[in-house]
N, C-alpha and C. Protein backbone atom coordinates (compact mmCIF):
# COMPACT_ATOMS: atom_id res chain seq x y z
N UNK A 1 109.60 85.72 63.13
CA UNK A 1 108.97 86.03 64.40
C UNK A 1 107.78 85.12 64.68
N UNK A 2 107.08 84.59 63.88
CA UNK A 2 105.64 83.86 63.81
C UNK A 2 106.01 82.45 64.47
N UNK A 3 107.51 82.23 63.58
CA UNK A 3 107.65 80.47 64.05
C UNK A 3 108.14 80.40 65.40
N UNK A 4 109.21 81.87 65.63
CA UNK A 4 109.61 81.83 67.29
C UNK A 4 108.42 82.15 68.14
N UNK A 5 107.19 82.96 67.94
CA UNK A 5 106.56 82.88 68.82
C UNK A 5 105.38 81.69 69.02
N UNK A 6 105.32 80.65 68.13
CA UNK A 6 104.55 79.40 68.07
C UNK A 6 105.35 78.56 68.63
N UNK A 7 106.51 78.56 68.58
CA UNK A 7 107.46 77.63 69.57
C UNK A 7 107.26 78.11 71.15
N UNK A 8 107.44 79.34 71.38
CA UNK A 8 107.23 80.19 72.72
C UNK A 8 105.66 79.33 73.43
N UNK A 9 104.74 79.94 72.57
CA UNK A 9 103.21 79.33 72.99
C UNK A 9 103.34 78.09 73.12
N UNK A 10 103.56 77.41 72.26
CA UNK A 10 103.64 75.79 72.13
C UNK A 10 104.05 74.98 72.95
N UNK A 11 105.47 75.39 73.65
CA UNK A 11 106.57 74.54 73.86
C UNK A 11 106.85 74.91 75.11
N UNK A 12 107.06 76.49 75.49
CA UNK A 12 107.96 76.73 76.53
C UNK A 12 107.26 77.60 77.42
N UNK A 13 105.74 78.01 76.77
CA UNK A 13 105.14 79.21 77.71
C UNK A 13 104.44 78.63 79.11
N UNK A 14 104.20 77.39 79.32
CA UNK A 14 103.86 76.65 80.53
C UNK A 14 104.90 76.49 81.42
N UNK A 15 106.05 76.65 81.02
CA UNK A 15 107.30 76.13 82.29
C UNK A 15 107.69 77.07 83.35
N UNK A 16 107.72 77.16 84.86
CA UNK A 16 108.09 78.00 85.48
C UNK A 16 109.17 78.42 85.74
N UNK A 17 109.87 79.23 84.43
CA UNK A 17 111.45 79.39 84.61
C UNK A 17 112.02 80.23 85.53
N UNK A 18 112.64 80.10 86.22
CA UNK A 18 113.58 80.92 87.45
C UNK A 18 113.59 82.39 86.94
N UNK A 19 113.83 82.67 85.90
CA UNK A 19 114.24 84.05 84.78
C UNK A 19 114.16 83.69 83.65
N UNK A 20 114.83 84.97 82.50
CA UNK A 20 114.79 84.87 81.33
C UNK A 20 116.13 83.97 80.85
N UNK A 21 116.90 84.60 81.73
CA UNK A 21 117.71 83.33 80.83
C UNK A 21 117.87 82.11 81.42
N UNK A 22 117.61 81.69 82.40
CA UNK A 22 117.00 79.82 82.79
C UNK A 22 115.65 79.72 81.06
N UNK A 23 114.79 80.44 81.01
CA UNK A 23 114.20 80.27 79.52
C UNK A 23 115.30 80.22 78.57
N UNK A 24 116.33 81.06 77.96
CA UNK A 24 116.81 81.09 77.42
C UNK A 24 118.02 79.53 76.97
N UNK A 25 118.34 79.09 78.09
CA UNK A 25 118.90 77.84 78.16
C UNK A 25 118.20 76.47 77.47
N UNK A 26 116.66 76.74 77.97
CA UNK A 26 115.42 75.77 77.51
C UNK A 26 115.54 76.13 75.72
N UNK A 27 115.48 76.97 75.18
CA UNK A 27 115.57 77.30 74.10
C UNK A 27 117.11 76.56 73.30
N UNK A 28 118.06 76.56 73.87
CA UNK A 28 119.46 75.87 73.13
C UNK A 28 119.00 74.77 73.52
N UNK A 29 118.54 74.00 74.27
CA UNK A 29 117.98 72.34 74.40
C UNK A 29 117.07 72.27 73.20
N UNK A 30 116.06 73.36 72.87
CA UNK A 30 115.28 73.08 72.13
C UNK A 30 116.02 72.68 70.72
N UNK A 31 116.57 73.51 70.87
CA UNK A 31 117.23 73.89 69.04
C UNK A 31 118.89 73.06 69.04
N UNK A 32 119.10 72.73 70.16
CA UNK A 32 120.44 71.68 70.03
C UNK A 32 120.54 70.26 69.08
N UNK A 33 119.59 69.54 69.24
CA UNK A 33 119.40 68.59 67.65
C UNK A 33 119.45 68.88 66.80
N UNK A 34 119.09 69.92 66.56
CA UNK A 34 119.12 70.32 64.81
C UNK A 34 120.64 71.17 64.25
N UNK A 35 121.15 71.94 65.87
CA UNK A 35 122.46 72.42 65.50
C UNK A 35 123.54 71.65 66.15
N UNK A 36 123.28 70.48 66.45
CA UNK A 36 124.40 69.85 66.63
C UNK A 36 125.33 69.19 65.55
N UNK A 37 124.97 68.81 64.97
CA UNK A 37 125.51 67.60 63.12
C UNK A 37 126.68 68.94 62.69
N UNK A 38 125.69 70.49 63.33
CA UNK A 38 127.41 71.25 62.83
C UNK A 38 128.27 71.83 63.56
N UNK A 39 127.92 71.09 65.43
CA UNK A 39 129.27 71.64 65.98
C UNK A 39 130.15 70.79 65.93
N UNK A 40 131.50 70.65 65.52
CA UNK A 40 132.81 69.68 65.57
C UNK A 40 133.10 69.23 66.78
N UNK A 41 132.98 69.18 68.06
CA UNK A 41 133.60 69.62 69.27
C UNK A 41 131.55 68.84 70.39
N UNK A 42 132.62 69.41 71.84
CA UNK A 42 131.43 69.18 72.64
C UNK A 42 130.32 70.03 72.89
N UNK A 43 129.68 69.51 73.77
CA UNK A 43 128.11 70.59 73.82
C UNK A 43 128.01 70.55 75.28
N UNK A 44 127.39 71.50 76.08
CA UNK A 44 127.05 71.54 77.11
C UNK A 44 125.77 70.63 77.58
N UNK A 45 125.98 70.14 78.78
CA UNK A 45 124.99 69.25 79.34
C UNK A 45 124.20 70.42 79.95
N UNK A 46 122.47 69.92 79.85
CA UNK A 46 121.75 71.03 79.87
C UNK A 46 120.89 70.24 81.29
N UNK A 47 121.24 71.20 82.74
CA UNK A 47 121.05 70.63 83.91
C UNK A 47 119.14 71.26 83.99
N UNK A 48 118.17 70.21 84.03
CA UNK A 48 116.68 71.03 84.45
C UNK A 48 116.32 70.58 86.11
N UNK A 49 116.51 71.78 86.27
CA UNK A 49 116.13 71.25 87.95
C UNK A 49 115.26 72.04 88.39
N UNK A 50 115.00 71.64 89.83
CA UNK A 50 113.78 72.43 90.29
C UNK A 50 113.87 72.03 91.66
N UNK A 51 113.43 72.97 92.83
CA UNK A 51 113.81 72.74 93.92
C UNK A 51 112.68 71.46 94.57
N UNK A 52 111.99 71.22 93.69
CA UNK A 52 110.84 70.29 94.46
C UNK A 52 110.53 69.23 92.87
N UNK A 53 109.96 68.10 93.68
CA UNK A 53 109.59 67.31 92.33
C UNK A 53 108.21 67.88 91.69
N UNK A 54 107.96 67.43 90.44
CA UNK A 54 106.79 67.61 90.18
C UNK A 54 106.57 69.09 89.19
N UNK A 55 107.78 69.27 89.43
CA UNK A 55 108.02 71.10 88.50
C UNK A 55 108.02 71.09 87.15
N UNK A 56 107.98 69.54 86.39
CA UNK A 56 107.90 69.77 85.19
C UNK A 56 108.88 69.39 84.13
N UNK A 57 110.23 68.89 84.95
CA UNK A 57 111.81 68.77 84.71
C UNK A 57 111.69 67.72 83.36
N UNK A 58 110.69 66.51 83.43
CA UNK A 58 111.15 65.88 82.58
C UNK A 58 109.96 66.16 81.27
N UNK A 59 109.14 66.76 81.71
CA UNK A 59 108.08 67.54 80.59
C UNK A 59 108.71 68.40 79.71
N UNK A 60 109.42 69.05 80.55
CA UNK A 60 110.69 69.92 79.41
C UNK A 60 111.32 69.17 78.43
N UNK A 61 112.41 68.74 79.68
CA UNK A 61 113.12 67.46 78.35
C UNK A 61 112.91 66.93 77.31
N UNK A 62 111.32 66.08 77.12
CA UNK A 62 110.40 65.59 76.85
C UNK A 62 110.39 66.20 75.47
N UNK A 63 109.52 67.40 75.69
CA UNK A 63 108.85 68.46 74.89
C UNK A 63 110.02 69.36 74.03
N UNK A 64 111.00 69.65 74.61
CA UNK A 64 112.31 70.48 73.91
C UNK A 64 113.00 69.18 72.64
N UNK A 65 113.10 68.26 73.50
CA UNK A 65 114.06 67.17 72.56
C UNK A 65 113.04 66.34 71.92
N UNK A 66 112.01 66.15 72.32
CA UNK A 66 111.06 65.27 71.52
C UNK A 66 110.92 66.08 70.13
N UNK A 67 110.73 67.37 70.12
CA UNK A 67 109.95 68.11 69.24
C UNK A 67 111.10 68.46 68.07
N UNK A 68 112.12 68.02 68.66
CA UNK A 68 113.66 68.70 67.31
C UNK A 68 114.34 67.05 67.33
N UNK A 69 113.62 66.13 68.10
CA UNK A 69 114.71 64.62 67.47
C UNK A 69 113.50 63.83 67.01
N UNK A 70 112.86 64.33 66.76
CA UNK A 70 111.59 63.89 66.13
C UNK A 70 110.80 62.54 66.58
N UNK A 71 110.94 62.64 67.94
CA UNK A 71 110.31 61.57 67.98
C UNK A 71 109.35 61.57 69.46
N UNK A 72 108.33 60.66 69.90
CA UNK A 72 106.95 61.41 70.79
C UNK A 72 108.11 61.24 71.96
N UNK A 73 108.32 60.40 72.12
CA UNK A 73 109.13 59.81 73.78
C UNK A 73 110.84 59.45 73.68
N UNK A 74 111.79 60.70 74.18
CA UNK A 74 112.93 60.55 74.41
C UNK A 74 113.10 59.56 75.38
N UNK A 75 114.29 58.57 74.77
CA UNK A 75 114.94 57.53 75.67
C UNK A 75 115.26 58.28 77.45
N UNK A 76 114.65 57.45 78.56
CA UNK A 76 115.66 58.30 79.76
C UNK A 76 116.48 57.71 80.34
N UNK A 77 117.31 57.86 80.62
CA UNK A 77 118.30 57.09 81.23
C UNK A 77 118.56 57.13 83.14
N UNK A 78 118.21 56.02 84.25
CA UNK A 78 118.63 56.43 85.24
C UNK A 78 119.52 57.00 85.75
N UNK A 79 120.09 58.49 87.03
CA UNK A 79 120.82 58.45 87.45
C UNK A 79 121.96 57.45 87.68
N UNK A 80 123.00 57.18 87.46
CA UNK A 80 123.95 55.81 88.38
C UNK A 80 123.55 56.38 89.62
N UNK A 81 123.83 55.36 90.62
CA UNK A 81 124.23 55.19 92.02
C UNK A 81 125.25 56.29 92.45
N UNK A 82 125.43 56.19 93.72
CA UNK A 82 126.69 57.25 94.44
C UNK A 82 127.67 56.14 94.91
N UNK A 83 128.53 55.92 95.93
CA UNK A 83 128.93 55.42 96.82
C UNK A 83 130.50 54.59 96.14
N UNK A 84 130.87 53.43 96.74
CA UNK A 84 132.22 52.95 96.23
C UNK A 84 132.32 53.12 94.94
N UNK A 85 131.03 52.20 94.19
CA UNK A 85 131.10 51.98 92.79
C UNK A 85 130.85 53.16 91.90
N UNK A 86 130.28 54.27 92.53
CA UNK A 86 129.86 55.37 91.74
C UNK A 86 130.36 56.06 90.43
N UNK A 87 132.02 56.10 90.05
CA UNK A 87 132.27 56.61 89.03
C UNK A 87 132.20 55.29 88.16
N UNK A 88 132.64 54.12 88.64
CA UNK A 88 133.04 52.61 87.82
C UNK A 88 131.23 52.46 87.51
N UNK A 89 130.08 52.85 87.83
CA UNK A 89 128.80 52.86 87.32
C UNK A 89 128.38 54.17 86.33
N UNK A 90 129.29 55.26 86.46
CA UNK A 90 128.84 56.08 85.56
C UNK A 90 129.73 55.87 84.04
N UNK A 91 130.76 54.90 84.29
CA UNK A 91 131.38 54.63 82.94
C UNK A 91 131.01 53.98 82.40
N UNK A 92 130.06 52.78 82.96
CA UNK A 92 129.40 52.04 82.27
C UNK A 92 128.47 52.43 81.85
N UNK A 93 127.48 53.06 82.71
CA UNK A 93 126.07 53.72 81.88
C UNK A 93 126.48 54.63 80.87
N UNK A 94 127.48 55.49 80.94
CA UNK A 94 127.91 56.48 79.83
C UNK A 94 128.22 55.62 78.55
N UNK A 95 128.84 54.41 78.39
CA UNK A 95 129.25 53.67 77.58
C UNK A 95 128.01 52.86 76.95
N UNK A 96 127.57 52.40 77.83
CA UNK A 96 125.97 52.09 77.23
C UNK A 96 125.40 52.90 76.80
N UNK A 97 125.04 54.29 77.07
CA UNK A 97 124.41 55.06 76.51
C UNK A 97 124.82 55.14 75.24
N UNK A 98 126.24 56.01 75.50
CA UNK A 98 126.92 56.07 73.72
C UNK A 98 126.85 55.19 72.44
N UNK A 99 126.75 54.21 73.36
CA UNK A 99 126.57 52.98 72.19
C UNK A 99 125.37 52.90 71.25
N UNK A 100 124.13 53.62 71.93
CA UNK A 100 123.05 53.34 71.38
C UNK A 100 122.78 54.45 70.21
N UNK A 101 123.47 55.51 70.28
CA UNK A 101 123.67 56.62 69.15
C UNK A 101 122.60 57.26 69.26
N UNK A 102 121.41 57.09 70.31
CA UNK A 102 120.78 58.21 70.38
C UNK A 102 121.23 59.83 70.44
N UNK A 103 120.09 60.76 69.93
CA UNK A 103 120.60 62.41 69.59
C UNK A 103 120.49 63.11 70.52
N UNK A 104 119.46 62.52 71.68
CA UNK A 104 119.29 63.34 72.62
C UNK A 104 119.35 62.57 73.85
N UNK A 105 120.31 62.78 74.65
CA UNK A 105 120.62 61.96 76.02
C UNK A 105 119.85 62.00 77.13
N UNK A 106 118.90 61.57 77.96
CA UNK A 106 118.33 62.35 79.13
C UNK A 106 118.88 61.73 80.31
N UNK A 107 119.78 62.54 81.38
CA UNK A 107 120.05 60.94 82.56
C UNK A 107 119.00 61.76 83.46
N UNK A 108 118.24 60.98 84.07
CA UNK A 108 116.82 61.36 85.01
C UNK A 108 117.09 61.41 86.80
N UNK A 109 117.02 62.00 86.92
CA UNK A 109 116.88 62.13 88.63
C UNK A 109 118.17 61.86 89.55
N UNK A 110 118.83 62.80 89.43
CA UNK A 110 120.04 63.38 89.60
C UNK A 110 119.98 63.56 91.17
N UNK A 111 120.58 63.01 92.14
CA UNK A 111 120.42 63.62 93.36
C UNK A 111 121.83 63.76 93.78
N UNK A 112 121.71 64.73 95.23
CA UNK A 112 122.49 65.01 95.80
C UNK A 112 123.88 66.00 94.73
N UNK A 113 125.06 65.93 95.44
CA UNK A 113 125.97 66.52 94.71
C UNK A 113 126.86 65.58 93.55
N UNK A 114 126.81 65.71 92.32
CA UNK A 114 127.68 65.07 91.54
C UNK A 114 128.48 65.28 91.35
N UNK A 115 129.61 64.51 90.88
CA UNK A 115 131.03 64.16 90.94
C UNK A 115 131.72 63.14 90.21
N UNK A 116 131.83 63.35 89.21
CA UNK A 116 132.17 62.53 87.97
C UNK A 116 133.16 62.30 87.32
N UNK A 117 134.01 62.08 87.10
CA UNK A 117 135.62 62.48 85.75
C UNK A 117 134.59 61.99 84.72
N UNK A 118 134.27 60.32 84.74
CA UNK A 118 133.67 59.61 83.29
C UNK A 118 133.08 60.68 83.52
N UNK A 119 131.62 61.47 83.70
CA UNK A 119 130.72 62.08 83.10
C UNK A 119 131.17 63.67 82.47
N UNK A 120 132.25 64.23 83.23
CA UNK A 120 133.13 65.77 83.08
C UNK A 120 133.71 64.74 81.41
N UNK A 121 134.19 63.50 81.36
CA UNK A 121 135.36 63.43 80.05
C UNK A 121 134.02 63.22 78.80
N UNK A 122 133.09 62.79 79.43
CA UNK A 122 132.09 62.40 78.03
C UNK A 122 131.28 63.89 77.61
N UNK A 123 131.31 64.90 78.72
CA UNK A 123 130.64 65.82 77.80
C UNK A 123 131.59 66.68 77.38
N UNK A 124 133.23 66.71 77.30
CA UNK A 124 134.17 67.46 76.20
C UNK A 124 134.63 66.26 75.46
N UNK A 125 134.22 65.07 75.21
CA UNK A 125 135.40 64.17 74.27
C UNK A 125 134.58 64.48 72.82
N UNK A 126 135.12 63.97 71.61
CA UNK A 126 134.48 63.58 70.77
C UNK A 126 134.22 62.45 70.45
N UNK A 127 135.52 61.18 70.90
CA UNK A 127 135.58 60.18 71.05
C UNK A 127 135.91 59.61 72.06
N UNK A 128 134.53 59.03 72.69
CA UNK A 128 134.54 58.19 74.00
C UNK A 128 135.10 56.38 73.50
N UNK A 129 136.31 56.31 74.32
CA UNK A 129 136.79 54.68 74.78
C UNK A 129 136.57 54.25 75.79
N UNK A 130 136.25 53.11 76.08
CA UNK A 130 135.93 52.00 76.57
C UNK A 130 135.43 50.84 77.08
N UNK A 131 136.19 49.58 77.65
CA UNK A 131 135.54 48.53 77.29
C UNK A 131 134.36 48.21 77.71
N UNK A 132 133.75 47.44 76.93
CA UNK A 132 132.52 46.73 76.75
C UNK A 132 132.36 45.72 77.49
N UNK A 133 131.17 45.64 78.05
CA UNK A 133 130.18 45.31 79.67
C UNK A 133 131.27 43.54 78.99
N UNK A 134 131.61 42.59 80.25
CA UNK A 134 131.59 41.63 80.09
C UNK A 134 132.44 41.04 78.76
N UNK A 135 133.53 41.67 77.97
CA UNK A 135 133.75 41.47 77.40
C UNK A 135 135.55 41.68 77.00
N UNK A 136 136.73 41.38 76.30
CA UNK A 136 137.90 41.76 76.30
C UNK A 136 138.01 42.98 74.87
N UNK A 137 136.85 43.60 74.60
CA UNK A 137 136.90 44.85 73.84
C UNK A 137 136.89 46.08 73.96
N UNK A 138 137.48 47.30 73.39
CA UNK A 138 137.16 48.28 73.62
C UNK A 138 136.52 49.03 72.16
N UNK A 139 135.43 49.87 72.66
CA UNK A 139 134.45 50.37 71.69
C UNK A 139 134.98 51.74 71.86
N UNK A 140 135.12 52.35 70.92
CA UNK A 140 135.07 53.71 70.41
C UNK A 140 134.18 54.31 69.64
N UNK A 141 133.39 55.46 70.50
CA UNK A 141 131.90 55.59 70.24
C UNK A 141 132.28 57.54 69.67
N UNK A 142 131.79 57.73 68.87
CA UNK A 142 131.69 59.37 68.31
C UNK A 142 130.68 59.88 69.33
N UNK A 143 131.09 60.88 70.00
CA UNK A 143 129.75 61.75 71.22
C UNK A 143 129.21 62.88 70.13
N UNK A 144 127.99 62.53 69.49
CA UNK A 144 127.41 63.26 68.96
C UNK A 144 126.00 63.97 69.44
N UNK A 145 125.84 63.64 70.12
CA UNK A 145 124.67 63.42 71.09
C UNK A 145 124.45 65.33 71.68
N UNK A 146 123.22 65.28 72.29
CA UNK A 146 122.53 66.43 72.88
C UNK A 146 122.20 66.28 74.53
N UNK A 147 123.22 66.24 75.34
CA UNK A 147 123.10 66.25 77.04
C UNK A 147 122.17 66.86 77.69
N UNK A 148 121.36 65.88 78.32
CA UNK A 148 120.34 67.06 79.13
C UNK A 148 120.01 66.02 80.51
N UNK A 149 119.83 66.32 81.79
CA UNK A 149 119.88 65.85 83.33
C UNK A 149 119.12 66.25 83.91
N UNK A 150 118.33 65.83 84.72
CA UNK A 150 117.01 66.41 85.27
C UNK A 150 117.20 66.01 86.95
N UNK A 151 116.62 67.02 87.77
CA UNK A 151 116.89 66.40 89.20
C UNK A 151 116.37 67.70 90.32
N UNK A 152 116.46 67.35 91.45
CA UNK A 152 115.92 68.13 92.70
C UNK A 152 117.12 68.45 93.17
N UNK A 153 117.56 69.74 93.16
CA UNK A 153 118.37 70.49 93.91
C UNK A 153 119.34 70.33 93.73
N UNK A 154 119.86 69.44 92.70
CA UNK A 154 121.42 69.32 92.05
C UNK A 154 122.69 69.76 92.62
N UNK A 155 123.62 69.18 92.99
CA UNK A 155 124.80 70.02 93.06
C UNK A 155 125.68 69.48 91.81
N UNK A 156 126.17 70.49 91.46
CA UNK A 156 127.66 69.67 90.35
C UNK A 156 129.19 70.34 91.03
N UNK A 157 130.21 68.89 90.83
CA UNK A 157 131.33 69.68 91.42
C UNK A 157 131.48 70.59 90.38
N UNK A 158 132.55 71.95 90.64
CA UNK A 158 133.21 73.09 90.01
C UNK A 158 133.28 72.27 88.38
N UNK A 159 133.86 71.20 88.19
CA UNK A 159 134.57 70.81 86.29
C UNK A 159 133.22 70.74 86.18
N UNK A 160 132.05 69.90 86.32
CA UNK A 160 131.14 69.71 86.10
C UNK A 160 129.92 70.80 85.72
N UNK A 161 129.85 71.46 86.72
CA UNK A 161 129.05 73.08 86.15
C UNK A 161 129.75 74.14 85.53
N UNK A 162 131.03 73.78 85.17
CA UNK A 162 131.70 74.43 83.91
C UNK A 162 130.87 73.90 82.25
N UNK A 163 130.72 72.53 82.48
CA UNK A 163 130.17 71.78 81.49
C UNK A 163 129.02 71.80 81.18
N UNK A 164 128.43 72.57 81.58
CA UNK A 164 127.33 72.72 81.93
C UNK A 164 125.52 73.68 81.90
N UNK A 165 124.81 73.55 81.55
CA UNK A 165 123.80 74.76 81.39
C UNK A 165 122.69 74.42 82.72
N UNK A 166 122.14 75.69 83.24
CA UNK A 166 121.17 75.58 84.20
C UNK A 166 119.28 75.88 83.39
N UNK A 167 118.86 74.98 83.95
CA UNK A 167 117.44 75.24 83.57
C UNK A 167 116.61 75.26 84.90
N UNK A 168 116.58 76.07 85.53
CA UNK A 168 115.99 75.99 86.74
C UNK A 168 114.75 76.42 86.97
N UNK A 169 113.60 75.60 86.91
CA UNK A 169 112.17 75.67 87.26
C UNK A 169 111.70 75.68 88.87
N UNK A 170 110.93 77.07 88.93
CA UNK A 170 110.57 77.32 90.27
C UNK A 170 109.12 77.43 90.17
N UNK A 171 108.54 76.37 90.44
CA UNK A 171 106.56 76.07 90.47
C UNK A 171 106.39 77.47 91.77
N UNK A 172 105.15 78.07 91.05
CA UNK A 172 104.16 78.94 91.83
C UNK A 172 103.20 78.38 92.69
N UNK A 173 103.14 76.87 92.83
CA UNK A 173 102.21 76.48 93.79
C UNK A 173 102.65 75.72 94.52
N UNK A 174 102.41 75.52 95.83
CA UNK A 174 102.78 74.85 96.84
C UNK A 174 103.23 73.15 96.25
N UNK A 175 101.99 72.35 95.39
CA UNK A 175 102.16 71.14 94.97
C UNK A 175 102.23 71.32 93.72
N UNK A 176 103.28 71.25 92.81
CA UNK A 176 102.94 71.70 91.25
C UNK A 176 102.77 69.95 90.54
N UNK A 177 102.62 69.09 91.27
CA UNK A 177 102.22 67.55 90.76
C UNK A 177 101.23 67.53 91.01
């Protein structure tokens, strides 16, 4: 009880969670690095949003995955783009990402409604294929990794928020930046 409620104070008692279980979600982000090495299989991408900027989205991230992948500053990764190129840019950034074997994934500032296959196939595969930026190879990368997405008002299509966890921060003040 001592160490869960020093994590509570520490970690998660500043965030303005929607409810208890939008907290409760923040808590499996927290503790997902350390129990991931023993799930076989995929993990849910852990969505932190908030209807306005400034709510705190990537302070979470930050603070949940910094504090269990041990390290001060999680890698973030940009949203891709939308438009023609939009899925042919999320296979590449997904593939770049994977490559780098980081534990905890962050893609940052998520807008509008998403719509993905690459991003729906990388958070159930275990083994992500394919080829490499500029090159006639294909890489086969192990998804061991800890998913987490940060953004204003998010939509995900239906496969996508199947895949999916909500962390939804609602600031009590008009400007919470």
């Amino acid at each position: 009880n001592a160490a869960r409620d020093w994590l509570a104070r520490e970690i998660l008692s500043d965030f303005p969670f929607a409810d208890e279980s939008e907290e409760a979600t923040a808590w499996s982000l927290l503790f997902g690095p350390l129990l991931r090495p023993a799930i076989n299989g995929p993990v849910p991408l852990h969505l932190v949003e908030a209807p306005v900027p400034g709510a705190g989205k990537g302070l979470l991230v930050q603070a949940a995955l910094g504090a269990t992948c041990g390290v001060e500053h999680v890698a973030v990764h940009p949203a891709p783009g939308v438009g023609d190129n939009g899925e042919a840019e999320w296979k590449k950034t997904l593939t770049a990402i994977l490559l780098t074997g980081e534990e905890g994934v962050v893609i940052d500032n998520i807008r509008g409604k998403v719509e993905s296959g690459a991003l729906e196939a990388a958070l159930t595969a275990k083994l992500w294929r394919d080829r490499i930026l500029s090159r006639s190879a294909i890489a086969e990368i192990p998804v061991s990794c800890v998913w987490a997405a940060t953004g204003n008002n998010a939509i995900f299509s239906p496969d996508l928020a199947r895949r999916s966890l909500r962390d939804r921060l609602v600031p009590t003040v008009d400007d919470p930046s």
